[in-house]
Structure formats: C-alpha cells, structure tokens
C-alpha atoms as a PDB file:
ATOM      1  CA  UNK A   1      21.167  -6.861   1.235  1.00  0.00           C
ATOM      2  CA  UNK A   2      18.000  -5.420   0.578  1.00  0.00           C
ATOM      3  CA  UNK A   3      14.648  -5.864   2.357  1.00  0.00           C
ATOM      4  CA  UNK A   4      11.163  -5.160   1.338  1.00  0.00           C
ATOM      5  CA  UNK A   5       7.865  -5.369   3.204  1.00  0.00           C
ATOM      6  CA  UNK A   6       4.819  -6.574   0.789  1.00  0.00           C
ATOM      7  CA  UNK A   7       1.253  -6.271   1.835  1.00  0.00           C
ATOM      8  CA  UNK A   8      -1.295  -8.964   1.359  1.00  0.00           C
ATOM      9  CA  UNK A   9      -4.516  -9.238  -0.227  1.00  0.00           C
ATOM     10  CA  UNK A  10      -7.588 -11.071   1.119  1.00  0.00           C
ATOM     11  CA  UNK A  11      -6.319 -14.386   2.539  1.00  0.00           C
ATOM     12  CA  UNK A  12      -2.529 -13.689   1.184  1.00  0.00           C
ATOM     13  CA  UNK A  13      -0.840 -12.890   4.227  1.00  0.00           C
ATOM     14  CA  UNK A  14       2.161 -10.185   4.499  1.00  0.00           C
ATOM     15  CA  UNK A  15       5.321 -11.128   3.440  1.00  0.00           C
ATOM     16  CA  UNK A  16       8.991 -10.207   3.695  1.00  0.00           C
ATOM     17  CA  UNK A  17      11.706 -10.366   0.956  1.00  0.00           C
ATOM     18  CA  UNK A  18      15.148 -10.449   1.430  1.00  0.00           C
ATOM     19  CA  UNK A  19      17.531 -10.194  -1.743  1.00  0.00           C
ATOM     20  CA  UNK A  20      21.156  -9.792  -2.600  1.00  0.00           C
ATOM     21  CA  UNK A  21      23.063  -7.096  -3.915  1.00  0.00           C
ATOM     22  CA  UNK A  22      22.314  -8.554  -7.566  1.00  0.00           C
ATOM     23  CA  UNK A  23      18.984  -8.088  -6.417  1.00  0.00           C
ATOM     24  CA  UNK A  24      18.890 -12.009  -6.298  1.00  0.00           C
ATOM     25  CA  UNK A  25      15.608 -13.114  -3.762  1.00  0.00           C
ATOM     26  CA  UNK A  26      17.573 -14.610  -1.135  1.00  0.00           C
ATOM     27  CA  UNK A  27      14.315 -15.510   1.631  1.00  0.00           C
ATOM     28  CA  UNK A  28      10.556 -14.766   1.320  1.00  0.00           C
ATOM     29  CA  UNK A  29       8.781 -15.414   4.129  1.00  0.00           C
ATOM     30  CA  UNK A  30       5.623 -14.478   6.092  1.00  0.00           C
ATOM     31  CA  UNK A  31       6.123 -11.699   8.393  1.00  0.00           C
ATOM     32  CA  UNK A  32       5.229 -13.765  11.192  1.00  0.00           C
ATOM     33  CA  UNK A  33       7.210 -16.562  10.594  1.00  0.00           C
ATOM     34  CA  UNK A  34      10.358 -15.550   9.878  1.00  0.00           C
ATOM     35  CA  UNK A  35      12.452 -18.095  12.142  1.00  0.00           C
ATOM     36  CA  UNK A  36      13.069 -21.139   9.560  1.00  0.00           C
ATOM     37  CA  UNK A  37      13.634 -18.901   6.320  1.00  0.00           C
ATOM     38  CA  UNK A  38      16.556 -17.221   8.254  1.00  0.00           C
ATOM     39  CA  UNK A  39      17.908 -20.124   9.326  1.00  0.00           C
ATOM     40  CA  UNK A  40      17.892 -21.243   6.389  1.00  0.00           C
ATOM     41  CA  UNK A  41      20.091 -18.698   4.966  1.00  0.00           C
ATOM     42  CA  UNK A  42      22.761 -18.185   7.828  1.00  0.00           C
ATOM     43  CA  UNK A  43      20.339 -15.157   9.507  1.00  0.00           C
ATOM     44  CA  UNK A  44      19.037 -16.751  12.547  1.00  0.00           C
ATOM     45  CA  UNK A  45      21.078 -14.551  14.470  1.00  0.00           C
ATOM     46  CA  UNK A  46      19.910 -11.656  13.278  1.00  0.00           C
ATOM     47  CA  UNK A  47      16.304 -12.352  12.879  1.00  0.00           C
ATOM     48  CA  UNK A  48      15.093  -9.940  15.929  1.00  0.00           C
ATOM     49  CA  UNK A  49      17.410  -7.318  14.207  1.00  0.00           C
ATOM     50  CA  UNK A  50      15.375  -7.848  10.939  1.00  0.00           C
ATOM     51  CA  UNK A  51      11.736  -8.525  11.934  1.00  0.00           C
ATOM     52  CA  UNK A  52      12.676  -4.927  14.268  1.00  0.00           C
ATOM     53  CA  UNK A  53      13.357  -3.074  10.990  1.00  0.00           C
ATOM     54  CA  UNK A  54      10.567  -4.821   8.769  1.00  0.00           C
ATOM     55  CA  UNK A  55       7.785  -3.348  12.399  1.00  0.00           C
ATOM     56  CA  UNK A  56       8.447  -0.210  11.496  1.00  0.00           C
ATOM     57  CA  UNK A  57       8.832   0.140   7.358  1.00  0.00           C
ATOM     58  CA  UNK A  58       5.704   0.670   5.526  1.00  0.00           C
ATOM     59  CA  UNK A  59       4.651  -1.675   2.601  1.00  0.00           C
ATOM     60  CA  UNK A  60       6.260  -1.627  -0.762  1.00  0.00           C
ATOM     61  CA  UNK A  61       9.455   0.426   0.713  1.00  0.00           C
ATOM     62  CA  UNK A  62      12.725  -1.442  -0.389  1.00  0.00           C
ATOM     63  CA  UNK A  63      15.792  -0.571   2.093  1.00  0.00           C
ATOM     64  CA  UNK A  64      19.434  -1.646   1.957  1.00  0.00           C
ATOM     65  CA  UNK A  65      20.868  -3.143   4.887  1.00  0.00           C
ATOM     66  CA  UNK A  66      24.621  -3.790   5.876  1.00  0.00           C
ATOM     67  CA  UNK A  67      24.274  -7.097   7.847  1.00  0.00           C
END
C-alpha cells in the first residue's frame, strides 16, 4: 500500500491518500479526520499507526507501506 501526504490550497484542507499496489486510490481523506475512511476500508486498527507516519512525511512524498 502506498501513502501520500497532499497539501492544500486556500480553503482546501490537507489530505491523505491511500492506494493499492495497482496504484488503485483505496481512501482519501482529510488529515484530520481520518477515523471513518479507515473504517471504511478494514484500517481502523491501524489508523494511529498511519496518521503517525503521515506527522512526520512532508507533502507530495509517496511511501510504500507493508500493513
């Protein structure tokens, strides 16, 4: 799964995107309100894990994670 952090403009607020190996977008969601998009997918128990890794990547990075 990949992740990638995406920085807002003006009133856009920052976002998170969450895809498949396919590259297929799997969540996108607001990076303060991840809870229900996770959920959604089957991640709720690994949302601290995810929002702790989206804290500290900078904007536009895209990393792979083994979840």
């Amino acid at each position: 799964m990949y992740v990638i952090k995406v920085k807002g403009v003006a009133k856009i607020p920052d976002y998170v995107q969450l895809r498949d190996e396919a590259f297929t977008l799997l969540a996108y969601f607001r990076v303060d309100r991840p809870d229900k998009s996770l959920q959604k997918i089957g991640l709720a128990d690994k949302t601290q894990l995810i929002m702790d890794m989206v804290k500290e990547m900078p904007f536009g990075q895209i990393k792979k994670i083994e979840i």
